[in-house]
Protein backbone atom coordinates (compact mmCIF):
# COMPACT_ATOMS: atom_id res chain seq x y z
CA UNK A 1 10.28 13.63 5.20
CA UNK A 2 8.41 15.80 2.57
CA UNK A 3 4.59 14.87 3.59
CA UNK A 4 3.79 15.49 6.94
CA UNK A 5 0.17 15.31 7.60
CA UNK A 6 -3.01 14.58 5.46
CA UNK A 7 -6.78 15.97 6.53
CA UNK A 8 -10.02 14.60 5.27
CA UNK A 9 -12.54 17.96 4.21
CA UNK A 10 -15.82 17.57 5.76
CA UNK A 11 -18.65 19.07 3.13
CA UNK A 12 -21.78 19.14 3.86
CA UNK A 13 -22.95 17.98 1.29
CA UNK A 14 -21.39 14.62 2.22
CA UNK A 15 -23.20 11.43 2.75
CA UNK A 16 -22.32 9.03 5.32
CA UNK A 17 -24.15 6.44 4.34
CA UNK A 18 -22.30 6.18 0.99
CA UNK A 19 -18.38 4.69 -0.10
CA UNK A 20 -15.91 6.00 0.71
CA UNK A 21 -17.58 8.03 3.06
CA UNK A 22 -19.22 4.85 4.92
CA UNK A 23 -16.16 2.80 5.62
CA UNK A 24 -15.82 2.73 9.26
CA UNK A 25 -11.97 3.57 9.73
CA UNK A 26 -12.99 6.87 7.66
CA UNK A 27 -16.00 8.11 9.29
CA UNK A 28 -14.74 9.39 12.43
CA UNK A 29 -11.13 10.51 10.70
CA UNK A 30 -9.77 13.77 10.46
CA UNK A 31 -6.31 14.04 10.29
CA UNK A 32 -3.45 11.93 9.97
CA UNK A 33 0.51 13.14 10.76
CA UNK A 34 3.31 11.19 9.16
CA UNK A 35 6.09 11.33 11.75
CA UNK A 36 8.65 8.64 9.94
CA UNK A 37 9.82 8.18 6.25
CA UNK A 38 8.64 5.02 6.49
CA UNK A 39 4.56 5.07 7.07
CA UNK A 40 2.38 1.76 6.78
CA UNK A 41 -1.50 1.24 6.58
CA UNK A 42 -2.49 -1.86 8.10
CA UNK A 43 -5.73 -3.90 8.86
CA UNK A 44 -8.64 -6.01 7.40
CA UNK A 45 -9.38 -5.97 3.58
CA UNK A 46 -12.23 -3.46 2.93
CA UNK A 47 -10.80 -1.28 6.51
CA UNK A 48 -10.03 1.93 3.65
CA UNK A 49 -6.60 1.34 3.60
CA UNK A 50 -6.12 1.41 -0.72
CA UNK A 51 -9.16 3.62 -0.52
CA UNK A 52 -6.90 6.58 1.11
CA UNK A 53 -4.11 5.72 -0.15
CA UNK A 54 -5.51 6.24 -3.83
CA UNK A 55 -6.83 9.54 -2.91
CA UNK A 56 -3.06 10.28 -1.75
CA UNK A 57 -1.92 9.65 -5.27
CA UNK A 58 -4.51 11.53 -6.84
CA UNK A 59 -3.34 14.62 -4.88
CA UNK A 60 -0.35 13.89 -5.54
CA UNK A 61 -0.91 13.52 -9.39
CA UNK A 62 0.25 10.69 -9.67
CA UNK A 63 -2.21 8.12 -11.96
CA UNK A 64 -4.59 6.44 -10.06
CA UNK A 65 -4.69 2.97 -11.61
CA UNK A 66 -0.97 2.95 -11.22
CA UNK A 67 2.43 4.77 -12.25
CA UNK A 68 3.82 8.76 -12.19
CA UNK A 69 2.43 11.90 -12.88
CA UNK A 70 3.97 11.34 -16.75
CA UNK A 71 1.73 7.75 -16.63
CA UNK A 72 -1.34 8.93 -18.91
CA UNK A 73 -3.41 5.65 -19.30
CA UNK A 74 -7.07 4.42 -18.32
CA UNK A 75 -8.23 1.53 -16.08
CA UNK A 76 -11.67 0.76 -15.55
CA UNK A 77 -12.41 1.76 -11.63
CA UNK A 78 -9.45 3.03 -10.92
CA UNK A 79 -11.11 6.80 -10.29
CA UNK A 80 -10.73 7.88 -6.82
CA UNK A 81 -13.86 8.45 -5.22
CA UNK A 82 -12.30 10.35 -2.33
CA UNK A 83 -9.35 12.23 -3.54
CA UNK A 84 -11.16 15.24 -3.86
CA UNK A 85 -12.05 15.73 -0.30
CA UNK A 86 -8.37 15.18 1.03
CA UNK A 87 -5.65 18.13 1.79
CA UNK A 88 -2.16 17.00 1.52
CA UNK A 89 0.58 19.53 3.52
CA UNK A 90 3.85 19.04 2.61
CA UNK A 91 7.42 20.46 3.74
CA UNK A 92 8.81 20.64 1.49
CA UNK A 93 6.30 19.57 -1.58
CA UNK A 94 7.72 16.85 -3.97
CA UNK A 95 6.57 16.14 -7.21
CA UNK A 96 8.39 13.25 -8.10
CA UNK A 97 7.26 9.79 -7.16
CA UNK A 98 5.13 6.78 -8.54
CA UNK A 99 1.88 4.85 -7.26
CA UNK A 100 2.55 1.51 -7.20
CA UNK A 101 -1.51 -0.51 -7.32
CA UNK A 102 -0.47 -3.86 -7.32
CA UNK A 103 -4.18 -5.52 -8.92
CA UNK A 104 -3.48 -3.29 -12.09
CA UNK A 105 0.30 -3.59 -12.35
CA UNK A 106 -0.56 -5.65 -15.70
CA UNK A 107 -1.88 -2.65 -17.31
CA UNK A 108 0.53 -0.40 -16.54
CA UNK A 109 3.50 -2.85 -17.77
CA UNK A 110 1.18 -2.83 -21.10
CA UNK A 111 1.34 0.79 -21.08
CA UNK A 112 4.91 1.22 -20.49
CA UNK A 113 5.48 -1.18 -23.66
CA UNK A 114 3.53 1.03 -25.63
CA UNK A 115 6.51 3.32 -25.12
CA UNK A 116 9.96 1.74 -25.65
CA UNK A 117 11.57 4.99 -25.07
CA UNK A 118 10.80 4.61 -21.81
CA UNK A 119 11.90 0.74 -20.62
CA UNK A 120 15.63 2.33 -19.97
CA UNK A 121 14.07 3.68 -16.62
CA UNK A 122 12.64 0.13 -15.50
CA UNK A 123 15.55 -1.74 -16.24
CA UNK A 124 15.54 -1.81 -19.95
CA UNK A 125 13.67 -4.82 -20.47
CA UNK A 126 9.11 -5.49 -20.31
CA UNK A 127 7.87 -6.05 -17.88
CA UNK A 128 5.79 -8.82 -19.34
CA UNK A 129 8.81 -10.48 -19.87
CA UNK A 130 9.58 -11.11 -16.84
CA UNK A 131 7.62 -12.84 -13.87
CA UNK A 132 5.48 -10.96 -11.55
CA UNK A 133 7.98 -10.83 -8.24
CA UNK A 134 10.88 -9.83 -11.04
CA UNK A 135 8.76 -7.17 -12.97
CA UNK A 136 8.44 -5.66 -9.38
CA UNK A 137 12.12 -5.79 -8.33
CA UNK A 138 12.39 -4.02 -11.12
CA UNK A 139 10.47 -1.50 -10.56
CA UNK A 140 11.92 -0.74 -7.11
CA UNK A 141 15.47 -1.21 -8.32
CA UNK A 142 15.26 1.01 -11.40
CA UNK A 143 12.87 3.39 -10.74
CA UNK A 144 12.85 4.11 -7.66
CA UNK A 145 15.17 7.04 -6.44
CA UNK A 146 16.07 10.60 -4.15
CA UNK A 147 13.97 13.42 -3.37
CA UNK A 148 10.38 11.05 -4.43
CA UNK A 149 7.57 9.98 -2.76
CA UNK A 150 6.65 6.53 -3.11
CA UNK A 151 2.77 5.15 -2.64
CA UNK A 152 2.77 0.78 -2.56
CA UNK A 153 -0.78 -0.60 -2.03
CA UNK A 154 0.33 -4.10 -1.16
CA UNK A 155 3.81 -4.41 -2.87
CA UNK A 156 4.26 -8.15 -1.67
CA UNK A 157 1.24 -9.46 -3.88
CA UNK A 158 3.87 -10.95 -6.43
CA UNK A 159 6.97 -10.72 -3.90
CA UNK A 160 8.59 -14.28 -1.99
CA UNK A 161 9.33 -13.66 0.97
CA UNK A 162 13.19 -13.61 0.00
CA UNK A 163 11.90 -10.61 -2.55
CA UNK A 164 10.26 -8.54 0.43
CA UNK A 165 13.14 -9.02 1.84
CA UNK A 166 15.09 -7.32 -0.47
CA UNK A 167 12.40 -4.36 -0.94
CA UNK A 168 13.34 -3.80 2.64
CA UNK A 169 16.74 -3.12 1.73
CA UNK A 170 15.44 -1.04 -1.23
CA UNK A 171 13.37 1.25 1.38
CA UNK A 172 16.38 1.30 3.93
CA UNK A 173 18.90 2.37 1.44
CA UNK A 174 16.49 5.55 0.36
CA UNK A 175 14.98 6.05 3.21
CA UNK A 176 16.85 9.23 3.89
CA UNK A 177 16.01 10.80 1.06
CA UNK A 178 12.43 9.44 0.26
CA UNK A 179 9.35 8.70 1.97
CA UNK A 180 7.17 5.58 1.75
CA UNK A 181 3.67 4.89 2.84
CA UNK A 182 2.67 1.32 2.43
CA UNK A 183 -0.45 0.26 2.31
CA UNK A 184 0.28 -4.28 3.05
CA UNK A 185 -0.76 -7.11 4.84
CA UNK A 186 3.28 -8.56 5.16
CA UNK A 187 4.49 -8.99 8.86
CA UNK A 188 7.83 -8.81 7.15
CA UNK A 189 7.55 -5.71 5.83
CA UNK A 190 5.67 -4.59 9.01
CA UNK A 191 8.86 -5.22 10.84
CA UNK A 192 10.71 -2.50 8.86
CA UNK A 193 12.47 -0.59 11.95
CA UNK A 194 10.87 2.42 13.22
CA UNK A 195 8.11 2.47 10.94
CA UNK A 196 5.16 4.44 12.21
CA UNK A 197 2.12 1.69 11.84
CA UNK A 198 -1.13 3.31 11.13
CA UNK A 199 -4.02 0.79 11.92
CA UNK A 200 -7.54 0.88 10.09
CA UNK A 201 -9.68 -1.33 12.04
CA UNK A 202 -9.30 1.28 14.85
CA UNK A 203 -11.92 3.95 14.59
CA UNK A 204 -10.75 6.18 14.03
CA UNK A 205 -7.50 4.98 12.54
CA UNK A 206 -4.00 5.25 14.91
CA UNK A 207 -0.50 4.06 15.70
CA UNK A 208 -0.07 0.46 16.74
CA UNK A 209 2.82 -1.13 17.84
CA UNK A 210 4.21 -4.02 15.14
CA UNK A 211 3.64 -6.86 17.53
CA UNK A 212 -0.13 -5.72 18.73
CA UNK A 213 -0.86 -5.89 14.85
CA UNK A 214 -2.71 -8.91 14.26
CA UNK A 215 -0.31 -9.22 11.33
CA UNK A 216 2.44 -10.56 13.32
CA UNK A 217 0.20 -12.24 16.08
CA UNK A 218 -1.49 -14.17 13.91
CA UNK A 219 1.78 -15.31 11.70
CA UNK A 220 3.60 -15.81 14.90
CA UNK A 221 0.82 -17.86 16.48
CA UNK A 222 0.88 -20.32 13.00
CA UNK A 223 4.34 -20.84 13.13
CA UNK A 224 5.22 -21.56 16.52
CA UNK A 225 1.57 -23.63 17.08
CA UNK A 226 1.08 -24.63 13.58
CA UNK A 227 -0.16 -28.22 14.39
CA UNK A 228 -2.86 -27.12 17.25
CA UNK A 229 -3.85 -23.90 14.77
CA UNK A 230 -4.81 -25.78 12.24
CA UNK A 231 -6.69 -28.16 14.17
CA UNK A 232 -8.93 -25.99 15.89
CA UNK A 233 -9.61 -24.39 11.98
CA UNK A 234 -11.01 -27.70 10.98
CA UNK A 235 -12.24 -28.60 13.89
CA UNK A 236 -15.82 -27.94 13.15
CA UNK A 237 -15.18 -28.91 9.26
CA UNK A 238 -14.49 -32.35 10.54
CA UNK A 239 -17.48 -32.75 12.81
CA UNK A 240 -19.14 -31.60 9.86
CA UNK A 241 -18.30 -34.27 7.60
CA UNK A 242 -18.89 -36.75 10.58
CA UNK A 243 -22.41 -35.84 10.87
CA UNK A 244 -22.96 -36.03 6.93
């Protein structure tokens, strides 16, 4: 494990009532300690989860909208708004890694074909030629590697289930030599074994056990109840229409 805990710097000068600094998972946070290889950040969308781990990259150096350190390309709101008041501590520090940000993969697959040189690492082939879940794969097949730390803010937006599947066999076969910290909202890449879970709609944010995640209850709820579940979600929908 190279980073082992992350602190949020409290300025004065900060206001509360203002993003990032309002989000309610963040307010109350100081510190975080990374005690596995394997980290995820789970809970509702808008909970800060992308939020810190964007900030991560930016200490890191990695780009922000998506890629390496050696990534230098622009998004549109891709600056991190709170990467300058986070402190990283590291043992030891690691310079190698990439930022995967899966809603502007697109432009960083455009940016990578603007240099051919440079499709040998990612499988030797664009990315644009290939479907979303594939470009991925590739990605974690080709580029990912030893002594790196790896950032994925919700890696199975273009992955089957099949395709997380195999990511988990990705992580598990560099686990011992990498870290990950995954920002998702997968229950099957929640059930990656002895993964610390770090849960944002706590205030302020702690570990949670994979089956108190309301991840896996809900999922496991659908499938074994699917019939009554859905049901009692159109329950009111259909009283609706009746009274129309």
């Amino acid at each position: 494990m190279f980073l082992r805990s992350l602190e949020i710097l409290r300025k004065h000068e900060m206001d509360h009532s203002r993003y990032p600094f309002s989000i309610t998972a963040l307010k109350n946070l100081s510190t975080i300690e990374f005690k596995s290889n394997v980290s995820f950040f789970v809970g509702e969308n808008g909970s800060g989860k992308s939020t810190l781990l964007e900030a991560m990259a930016y200490q890191c150096g990695f780009n922000t909208a998506g890629g390496s350190k050696n990534n230098l390309y622009e998004v549109d709101a891709s600056h991190s708004a709170l990467g300058d008041h986070i402190r990283l501590s590291w043992l030891p520090k690691v310079t190698n890694g990439f930022f995967l940000r899966a809603e502007t993969f697109y432009h960083f697959a455009s940016h990578l074909d603007t240099m051919p040189q440079s499709l040998q690492y990612y499988g030797g082939r664009s990315l644009h030629e290939q479907s979303h879940g594939e470009a991925f794969l590739a990605l974690f097949n080709h580029r990912f590697g030893k002594k790196a730390i790896y950032l994925l803010d919700e890696p199975e937006a273009a992955l089957s289930p099949a395709r997380q599947l195999a990511l988990l066999r990705i992580i598990k076969d560099l686990e011992h030599e990498a870290q990950f910290i995954i920002a998702t909202h997968s229950p099957i890449l929640l059930g990656y074994p002895d993964a610390q879970i770090l849960n944002f709609d706590e205030d302020p944010v702690g570990e949670i056990r994979y089956e108190e995640t309301m991840h896996y209850m809900i999922t496991r709820r659908f499938l074994e109840n699917r019939k009554s579940v859905l049901r009692e979600l159109f329950s009111d929908s259909d009283e609706n229409d009746y009274k129309n």
